[in-house]
PDB file of N, CA and C in Angstrom:
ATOM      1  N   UNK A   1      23.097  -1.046  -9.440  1.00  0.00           N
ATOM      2  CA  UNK A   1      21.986  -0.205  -9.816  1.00  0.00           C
ATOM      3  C   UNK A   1      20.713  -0.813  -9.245  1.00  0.00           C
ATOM      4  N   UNK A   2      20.255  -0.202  -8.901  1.00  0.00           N
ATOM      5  CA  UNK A   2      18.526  -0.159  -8.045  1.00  0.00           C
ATOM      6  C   UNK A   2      17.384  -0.150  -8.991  1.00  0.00           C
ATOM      7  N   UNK A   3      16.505  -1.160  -9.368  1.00  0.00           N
ATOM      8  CA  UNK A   3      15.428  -0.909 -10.192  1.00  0.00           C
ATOM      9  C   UNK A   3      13.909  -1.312  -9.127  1.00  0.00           C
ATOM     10  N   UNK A   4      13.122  -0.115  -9.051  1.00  0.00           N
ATOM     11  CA  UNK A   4      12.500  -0.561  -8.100  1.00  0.00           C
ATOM     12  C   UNK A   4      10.567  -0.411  -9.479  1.00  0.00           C
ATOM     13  N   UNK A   5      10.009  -1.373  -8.818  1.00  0.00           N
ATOM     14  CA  UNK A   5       8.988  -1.537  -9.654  1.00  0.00           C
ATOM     15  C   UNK A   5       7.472  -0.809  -9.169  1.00  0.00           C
ATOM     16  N   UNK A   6       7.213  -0.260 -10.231  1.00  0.00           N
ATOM     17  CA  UNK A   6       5.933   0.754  -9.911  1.00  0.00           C
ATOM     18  C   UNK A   6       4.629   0.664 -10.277  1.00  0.00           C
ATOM     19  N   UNK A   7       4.023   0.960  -9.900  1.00  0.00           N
ATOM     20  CA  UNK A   7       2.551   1.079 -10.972  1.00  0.00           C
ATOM     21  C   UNK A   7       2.611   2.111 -11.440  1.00  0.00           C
ATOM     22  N   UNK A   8       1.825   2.325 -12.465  1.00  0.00           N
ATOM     23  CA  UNK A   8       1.436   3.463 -13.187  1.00  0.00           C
ATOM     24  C   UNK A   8       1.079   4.379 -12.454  1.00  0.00           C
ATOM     25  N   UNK A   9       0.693   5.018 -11.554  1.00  0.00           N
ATOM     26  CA  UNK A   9       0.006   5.907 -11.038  1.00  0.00           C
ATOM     27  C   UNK A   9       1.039   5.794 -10.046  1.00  0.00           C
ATOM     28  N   UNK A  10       2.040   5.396  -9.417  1.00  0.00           N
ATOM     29  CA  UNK A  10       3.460   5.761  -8.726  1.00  0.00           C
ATOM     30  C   UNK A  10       4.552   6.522 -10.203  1.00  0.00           C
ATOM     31  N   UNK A  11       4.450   5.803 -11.401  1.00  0.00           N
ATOM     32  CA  UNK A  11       5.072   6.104 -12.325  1.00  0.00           C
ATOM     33  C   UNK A  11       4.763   7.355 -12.368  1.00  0.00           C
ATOM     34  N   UNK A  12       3.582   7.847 -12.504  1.00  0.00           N
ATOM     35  CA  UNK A  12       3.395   9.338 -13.116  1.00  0.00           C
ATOM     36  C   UNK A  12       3.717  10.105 -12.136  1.00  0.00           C
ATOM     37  N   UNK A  13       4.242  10.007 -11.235  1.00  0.00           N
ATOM     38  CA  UNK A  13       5.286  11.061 -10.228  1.00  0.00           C
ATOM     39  C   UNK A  13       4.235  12.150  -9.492  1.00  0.00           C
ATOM     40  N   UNK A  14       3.187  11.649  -8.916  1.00  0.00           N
ATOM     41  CA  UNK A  14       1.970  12.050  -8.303  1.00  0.00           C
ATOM     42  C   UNK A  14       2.673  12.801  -7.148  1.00  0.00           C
ATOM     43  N   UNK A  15       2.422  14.491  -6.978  1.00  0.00           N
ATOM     44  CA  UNK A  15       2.204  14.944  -6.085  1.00  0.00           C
ATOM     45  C   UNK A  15       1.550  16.084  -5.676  1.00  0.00           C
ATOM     46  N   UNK A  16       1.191  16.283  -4.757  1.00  0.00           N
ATOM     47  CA  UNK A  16       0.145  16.993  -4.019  1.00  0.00           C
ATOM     48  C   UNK A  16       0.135  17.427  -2.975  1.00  0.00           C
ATOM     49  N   UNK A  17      -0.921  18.333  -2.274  1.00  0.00           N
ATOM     50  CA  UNK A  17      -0.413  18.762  -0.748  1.00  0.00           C
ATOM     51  C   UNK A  17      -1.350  17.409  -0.113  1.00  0.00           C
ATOM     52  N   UNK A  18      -0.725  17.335   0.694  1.00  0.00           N
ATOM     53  CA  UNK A  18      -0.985  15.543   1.921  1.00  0.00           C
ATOM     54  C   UNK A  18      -2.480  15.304   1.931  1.00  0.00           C
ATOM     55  N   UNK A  19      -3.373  16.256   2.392  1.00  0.00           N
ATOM     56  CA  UNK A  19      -4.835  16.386   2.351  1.00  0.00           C
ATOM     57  C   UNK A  19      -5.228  16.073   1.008  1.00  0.00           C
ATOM     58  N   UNK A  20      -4.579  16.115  -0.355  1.00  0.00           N
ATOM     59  CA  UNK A  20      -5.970  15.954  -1.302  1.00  0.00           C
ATOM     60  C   UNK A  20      -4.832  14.499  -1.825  1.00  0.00           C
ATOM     61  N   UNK A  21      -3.962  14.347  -1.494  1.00  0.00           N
ATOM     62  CA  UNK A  21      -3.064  12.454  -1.736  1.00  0.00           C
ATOM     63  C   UNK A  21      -4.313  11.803  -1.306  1.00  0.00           C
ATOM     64  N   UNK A  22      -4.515  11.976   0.076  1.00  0.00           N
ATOM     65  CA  UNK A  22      -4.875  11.118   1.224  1.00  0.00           C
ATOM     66  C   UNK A  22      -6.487  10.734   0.426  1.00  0.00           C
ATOM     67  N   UNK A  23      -7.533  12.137   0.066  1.00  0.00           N
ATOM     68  CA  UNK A  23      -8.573  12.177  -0.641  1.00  0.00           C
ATOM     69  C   UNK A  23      -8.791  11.283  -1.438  1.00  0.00           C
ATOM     70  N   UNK A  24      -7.420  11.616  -2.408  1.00  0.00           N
ATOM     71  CA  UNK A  24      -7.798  10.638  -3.896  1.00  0.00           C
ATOM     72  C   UNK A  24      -7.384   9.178  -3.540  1.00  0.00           C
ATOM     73  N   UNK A  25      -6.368   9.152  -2.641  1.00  0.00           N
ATOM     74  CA  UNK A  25      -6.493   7.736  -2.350  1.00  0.00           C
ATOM     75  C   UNK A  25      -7.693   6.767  -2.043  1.00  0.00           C
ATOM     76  N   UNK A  26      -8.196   7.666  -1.327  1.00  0.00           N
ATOM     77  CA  UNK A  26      -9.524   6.980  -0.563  1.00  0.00           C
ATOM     78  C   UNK A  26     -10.739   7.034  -2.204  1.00  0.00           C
ATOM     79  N   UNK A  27     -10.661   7.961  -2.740  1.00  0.00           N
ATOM     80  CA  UNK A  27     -12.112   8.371  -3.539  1.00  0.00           C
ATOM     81  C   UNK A  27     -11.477   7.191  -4.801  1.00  0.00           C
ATOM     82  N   UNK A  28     -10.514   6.771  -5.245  1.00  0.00           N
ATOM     83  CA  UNK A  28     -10.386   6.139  -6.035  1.00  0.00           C
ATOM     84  C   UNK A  28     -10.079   4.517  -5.407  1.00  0.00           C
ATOM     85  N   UNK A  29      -9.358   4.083  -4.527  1.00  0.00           N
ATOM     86  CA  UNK A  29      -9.214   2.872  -3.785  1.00  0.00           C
ATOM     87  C   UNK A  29      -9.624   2.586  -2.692  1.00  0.00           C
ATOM     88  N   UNK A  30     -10.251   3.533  -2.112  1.00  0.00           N
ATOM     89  CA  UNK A  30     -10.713   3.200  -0.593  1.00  0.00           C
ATOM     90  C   UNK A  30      -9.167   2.762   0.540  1.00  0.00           C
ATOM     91  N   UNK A  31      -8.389   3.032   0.003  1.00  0.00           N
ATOM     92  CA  UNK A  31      -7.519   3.097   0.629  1.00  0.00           C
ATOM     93  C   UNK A  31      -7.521   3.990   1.970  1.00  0.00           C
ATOM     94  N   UNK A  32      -6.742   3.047   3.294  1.00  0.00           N
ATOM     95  CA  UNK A  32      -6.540   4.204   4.348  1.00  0.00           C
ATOM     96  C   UNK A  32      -5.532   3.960   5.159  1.00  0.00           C
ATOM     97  N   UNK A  33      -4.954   5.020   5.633  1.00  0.00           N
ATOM     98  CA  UNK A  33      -3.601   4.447   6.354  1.00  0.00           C
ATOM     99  C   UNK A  33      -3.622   3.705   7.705  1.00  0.00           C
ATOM    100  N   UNK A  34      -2.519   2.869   7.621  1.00  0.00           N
ATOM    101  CA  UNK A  34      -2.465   1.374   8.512  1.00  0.00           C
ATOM    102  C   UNK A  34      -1.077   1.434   9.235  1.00  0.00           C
ATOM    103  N   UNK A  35      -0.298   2.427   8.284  1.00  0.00           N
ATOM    104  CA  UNK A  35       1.576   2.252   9.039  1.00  0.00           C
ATOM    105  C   UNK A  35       1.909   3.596   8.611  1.00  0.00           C
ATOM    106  N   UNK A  36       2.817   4.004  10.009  1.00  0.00           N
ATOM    107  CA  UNK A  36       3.715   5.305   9.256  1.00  0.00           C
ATOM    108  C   UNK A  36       4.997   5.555  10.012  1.00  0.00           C
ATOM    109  N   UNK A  37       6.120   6.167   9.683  1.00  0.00           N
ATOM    110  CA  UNK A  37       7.128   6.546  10.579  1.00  0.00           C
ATOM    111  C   UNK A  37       7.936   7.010   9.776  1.00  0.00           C
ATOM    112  N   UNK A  38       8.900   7.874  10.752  1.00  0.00           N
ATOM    113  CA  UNK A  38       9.804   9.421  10.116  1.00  0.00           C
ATOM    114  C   UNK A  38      10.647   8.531   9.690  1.00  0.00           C
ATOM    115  N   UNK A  39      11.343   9.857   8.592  1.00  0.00           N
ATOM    116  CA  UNK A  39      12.639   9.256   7.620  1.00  0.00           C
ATOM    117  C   UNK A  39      13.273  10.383   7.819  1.00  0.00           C
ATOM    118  N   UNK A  40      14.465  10.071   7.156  1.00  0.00           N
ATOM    119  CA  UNK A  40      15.528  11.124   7.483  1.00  0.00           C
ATOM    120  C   UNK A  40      14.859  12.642   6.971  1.00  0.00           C
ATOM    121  N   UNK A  41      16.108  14.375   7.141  1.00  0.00           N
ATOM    122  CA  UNK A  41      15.449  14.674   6.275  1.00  0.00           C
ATOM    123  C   UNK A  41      13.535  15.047   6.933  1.00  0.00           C
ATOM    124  N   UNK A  42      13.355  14.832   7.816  1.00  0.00           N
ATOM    125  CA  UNK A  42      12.082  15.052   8.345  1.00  0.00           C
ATOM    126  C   UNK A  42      11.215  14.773   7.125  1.00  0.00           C
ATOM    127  N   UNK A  43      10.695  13.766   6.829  1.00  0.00           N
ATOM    128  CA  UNK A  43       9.774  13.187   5.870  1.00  0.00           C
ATOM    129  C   UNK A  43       9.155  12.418   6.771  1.00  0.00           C
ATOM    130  N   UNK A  44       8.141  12.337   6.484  1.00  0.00           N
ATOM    131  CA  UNK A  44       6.456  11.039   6.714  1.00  0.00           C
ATOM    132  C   UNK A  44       6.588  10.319   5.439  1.00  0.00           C
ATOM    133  N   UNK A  45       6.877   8.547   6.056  1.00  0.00           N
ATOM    134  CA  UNK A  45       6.737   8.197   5.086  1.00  0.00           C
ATOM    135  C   UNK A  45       5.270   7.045   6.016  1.00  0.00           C
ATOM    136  N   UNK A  46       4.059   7.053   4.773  1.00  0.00           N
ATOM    137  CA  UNK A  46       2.756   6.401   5.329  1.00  0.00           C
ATOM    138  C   UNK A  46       2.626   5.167   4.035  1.00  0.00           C
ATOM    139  N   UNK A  47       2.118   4.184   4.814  1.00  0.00           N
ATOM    140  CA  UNK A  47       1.471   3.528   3.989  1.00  0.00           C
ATOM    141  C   UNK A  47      -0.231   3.304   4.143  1.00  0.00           C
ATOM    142  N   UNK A  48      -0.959   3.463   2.769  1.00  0.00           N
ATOM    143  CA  UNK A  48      -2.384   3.146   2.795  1.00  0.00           C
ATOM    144  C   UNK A  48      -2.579   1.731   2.220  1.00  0.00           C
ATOM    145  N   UNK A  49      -3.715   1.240   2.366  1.00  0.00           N
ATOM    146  CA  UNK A  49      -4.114  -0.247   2.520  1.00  0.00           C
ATOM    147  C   UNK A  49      -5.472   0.185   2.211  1.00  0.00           C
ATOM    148  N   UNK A  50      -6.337  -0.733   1.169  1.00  0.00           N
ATOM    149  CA  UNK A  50      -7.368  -1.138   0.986  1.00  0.00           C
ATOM    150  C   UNK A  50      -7.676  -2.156   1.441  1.00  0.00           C
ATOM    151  N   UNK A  51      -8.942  -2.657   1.925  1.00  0.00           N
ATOM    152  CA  UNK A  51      -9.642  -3.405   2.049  1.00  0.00           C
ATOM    153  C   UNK A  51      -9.201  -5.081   0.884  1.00  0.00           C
ATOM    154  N   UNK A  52      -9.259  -4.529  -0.587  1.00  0.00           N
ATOM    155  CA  UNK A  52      -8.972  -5.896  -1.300  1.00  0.00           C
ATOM    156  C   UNK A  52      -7.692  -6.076  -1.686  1.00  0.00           C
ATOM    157  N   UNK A  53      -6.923  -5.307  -0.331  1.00  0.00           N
ATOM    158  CA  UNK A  53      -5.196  -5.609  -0.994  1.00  0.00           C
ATOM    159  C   UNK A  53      -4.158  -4.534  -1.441  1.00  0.00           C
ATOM    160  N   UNK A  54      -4.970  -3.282  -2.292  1.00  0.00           N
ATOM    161  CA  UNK A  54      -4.027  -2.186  -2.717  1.00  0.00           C
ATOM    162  C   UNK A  54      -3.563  -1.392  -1.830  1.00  0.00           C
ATOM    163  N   UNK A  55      -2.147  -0.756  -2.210  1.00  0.00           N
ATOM    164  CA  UNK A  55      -1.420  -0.639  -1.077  1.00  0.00           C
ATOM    165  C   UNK A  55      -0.833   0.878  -1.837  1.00  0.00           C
ATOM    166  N   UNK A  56      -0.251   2.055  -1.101  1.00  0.00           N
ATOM    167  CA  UNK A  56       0.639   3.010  -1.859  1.00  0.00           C
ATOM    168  C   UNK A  56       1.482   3.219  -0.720  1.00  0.00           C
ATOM    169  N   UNK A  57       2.775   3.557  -1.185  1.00  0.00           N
ATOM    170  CA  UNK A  57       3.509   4.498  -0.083  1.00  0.00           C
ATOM    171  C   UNK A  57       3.692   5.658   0.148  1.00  0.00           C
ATOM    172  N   UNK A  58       3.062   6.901   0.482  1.00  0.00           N
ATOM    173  CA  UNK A  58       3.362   7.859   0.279  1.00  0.00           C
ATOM    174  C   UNK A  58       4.359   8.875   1.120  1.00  0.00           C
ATOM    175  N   UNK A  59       4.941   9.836   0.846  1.00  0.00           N
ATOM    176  CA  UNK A  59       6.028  10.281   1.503  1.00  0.00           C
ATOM    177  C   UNK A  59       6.001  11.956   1.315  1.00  0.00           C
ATOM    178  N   UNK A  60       5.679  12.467   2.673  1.00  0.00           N
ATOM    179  CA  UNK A  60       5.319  13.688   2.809  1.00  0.00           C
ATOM    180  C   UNK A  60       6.693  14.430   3.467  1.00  0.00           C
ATOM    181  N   UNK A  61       6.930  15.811   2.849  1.00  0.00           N
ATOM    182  CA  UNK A  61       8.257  16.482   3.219  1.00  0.00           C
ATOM    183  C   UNK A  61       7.849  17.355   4.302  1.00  0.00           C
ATOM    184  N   UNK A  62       8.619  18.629   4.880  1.00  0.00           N
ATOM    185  CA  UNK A  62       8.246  19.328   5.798  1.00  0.00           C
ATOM    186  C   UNK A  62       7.217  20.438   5.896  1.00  0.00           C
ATOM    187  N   UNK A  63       7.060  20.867   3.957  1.00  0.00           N
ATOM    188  CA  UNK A  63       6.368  21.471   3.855  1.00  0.00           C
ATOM    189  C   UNK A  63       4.770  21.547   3.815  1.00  0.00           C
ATOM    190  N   UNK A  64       4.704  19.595   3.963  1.00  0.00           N
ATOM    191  CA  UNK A  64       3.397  19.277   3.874  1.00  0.00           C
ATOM    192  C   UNK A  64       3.115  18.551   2.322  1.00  0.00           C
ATOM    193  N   UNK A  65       3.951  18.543   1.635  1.00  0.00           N
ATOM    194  CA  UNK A  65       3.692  18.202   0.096  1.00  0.00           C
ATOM    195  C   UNK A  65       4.251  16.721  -0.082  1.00  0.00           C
ATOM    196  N   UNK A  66       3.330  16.057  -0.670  1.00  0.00           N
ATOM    197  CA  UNK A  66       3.315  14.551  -0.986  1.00  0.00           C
ATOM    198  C   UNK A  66       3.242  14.058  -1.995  1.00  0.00           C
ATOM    199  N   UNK A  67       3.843  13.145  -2.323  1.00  0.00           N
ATOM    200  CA  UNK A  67       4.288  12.363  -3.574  1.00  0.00           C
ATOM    201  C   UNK A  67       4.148  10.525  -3.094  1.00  0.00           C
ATOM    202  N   UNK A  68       3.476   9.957  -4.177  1.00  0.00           N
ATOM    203  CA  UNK A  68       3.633   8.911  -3.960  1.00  0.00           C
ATOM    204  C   UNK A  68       4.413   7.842  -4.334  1.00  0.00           C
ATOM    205  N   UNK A  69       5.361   7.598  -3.622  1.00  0.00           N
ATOM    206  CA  UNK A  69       6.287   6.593  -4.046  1.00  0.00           C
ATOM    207  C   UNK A  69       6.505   5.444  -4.437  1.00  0.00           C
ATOM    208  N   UNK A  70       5.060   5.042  -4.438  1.00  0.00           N
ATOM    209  CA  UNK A  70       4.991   3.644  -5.253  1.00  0.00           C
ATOM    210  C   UNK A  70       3.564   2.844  -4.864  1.00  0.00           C
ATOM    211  N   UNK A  71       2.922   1.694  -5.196  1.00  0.00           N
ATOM    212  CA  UNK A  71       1.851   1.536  -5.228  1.00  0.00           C
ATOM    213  C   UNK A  71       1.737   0.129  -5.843  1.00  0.00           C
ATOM    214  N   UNK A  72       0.754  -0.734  -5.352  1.00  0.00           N
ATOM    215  CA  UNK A  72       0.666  -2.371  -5.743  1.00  0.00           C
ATOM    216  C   UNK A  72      -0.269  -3.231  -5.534  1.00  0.00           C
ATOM    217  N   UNK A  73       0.108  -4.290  -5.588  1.00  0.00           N
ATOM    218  CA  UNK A  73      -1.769  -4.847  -4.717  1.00  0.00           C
ATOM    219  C   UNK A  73      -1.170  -6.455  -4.113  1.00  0.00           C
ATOM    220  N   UNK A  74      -1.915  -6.427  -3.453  1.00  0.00           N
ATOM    221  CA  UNK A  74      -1.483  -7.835  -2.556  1.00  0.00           C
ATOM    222  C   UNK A  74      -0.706  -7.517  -1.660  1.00  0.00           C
ATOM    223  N   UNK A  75      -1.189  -6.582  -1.070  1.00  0.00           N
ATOM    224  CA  UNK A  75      -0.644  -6.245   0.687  1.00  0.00           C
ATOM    225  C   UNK A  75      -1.312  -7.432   1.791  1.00  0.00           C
ATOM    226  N   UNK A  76      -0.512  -7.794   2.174  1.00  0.00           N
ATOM    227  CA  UNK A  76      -0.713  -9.117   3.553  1.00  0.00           C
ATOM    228  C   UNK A  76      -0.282  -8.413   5.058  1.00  0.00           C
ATOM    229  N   UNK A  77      -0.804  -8.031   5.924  1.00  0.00           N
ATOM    230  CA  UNK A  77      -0.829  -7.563   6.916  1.00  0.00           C
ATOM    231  C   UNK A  77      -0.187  -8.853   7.400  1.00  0.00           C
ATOM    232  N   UNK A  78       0.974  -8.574   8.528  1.00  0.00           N
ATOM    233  CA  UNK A  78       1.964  -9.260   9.556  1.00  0.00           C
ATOM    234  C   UNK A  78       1.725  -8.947  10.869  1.00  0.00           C
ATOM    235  N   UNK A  79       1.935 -10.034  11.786  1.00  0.00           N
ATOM    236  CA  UNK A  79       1.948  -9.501  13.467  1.00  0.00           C
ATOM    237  C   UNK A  79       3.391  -9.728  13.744  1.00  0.00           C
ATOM    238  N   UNK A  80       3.790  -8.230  14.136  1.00  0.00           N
ATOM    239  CA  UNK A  80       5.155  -8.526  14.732  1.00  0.00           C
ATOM    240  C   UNK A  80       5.948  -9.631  15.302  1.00  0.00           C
ATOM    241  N   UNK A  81       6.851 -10.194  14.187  1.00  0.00           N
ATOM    242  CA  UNK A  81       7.716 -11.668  15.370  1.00  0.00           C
ATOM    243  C   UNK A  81       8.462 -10.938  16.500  1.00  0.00           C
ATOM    244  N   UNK A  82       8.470 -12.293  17.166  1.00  0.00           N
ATOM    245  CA  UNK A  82       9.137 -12.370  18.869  1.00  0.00           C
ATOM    246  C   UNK A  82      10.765 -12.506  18.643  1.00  0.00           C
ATOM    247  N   UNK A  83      11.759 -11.722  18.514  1.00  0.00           N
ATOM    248  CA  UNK A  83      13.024 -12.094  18.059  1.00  0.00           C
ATOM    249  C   UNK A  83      13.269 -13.060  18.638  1.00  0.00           C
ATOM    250  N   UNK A  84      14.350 -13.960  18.000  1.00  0.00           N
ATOM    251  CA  UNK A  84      14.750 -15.103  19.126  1.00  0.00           C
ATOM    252  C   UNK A  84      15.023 -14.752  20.094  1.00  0.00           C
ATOM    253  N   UNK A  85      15.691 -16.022  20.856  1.00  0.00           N
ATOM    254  CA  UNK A  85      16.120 -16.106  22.441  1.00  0.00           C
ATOM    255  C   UNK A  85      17.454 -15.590  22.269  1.00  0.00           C
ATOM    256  N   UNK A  86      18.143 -14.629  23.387  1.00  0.00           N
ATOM    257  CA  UNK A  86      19.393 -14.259  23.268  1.00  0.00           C
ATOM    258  C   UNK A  86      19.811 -13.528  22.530  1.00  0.00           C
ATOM    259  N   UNK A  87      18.776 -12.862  21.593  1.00  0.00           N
ATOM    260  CA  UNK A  87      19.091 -11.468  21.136  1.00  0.00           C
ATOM    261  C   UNK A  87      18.902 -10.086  21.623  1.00  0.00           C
TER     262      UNK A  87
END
């Protein structure tokens, strides 16, 4: 079994059409998106990033309608590693 951990505001099963997610993200966290790429199923799945760390994932279907899938704080931005040698 899978227990995956949420914030409150991923808990309350937030969704919306993509344009007013994206809004309240920003008008309440200043959040803005930094990463995104398709999922099965033709979904957008994006992640937003604040400035002091907060982070959401949100995941948009074909119709344009978004839900956020979860949400946290202490996002650390990574630079892609160099795989080893011989892979």
């Amino acid at each position: 079994m899978l227990f995956v951990a949420m914030s409150t505001a991923a808990a309350q099963d937030i969704c919306a059409k993509r344009e007013e997610v994206v809004q309240r993200l920003w008008d309440r966290w200043q959040e803005v998106l930094t990463a995104n790429g398709l999922a099965d199923y033709n979904r957008l799945i994006e992640v937003f990033v604040s400035k002091n760390g907060s982070w959401t994932i949100v995941i948009t279907d074909a119709s344009g309608r978004s839900c956020v899938a979860s949400a946290g704080q202490g996002w650390t931005p990574r630079d892609p590693k160099t795989p080893p040698k011989g892979t």
